[in-house]
C-alpha atoms as a PDB file:
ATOM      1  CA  UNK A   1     100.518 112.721 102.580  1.00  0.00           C
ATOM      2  CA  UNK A   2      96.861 112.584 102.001  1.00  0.00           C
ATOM      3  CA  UNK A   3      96.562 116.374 101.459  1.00  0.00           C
ATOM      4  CA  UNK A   4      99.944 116.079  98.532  1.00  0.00           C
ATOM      5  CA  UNK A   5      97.327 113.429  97.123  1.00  0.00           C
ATOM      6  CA  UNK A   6      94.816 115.419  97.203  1.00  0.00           C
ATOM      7  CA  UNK A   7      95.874 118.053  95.732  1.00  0.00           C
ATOM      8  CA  UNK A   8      98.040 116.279  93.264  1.00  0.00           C
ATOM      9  CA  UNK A   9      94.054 114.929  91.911  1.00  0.00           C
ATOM     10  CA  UNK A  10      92.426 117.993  91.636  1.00  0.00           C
ATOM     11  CA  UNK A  11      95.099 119.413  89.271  1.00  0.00           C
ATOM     12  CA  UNK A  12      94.708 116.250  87.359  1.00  0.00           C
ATOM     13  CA  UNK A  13      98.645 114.943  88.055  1.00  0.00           C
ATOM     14  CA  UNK A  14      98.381 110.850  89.230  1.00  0.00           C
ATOM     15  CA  UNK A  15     101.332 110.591  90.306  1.00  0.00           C
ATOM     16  CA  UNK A  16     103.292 112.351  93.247  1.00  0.00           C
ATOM     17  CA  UNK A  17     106.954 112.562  93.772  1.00  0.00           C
ATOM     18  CA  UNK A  18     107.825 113.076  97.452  1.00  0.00           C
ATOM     19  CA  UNK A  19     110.634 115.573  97.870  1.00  0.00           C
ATOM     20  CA  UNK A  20     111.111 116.048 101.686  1.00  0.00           C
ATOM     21  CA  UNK A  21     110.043 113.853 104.518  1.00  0.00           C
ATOM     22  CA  UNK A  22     110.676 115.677 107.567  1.00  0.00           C
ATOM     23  CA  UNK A  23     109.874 114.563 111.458  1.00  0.00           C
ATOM     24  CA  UNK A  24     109.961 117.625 113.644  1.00  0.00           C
ATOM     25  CA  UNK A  25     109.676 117.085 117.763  1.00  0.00           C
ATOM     26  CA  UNK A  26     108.014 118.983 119.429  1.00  0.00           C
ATOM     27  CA  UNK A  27     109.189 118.511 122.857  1.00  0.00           C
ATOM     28  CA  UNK A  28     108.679 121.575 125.049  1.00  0.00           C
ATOM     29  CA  UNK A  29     110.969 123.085 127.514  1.00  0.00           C
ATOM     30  CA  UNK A  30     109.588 120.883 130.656  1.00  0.00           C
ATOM     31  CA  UNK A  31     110.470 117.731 128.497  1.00  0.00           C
ATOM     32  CA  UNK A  32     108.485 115.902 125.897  1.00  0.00           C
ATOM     33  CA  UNK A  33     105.331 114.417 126.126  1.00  0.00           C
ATOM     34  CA  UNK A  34     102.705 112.282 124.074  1.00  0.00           C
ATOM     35  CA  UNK A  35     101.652 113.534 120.475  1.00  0.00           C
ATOM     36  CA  UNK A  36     104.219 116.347 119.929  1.00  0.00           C
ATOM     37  CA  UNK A  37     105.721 114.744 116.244  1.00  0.00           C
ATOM     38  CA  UNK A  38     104.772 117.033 113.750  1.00  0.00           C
ATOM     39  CA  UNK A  39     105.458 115.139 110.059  1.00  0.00           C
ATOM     40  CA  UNK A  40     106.046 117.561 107.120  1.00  0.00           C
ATOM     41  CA  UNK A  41     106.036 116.398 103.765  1.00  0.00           C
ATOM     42  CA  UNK A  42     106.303 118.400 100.362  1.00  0.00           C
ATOM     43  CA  UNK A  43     106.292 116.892  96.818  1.00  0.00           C
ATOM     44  CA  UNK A  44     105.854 117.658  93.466  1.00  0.00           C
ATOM     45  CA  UNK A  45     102.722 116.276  91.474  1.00  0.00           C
ATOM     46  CA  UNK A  46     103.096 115.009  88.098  1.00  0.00           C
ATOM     47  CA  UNK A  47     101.895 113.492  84.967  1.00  0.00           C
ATOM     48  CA  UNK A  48     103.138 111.583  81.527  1.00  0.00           C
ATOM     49  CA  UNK A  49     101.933 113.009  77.941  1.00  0.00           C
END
């Protein structure tokens, strides 16, 4: 999220409309184990004229 914001400011667009919020886990094939979520998130930014 901080990187869509970001990147959403140095194009000059204050707003940012989130488009897909995904959770992915990454549990291997011996079973899961601590800090294997990997969060993607993809938006559009945007401003009003």
């Amino acid at each position: 999220m901080k990187k869509l914001k970001i990147n959403a400011a140095e194009n000059g667009c204050p707003f940012v409309f989130i488009t897909a919020d995904k959770d992915i886990d990454r549990k291997g094939f011996e079973g899961g184990s601590w800090g294997q979520l990997q969060s993607i998130k993809k938006g559009i930014g945007y401003t009003y004229n």
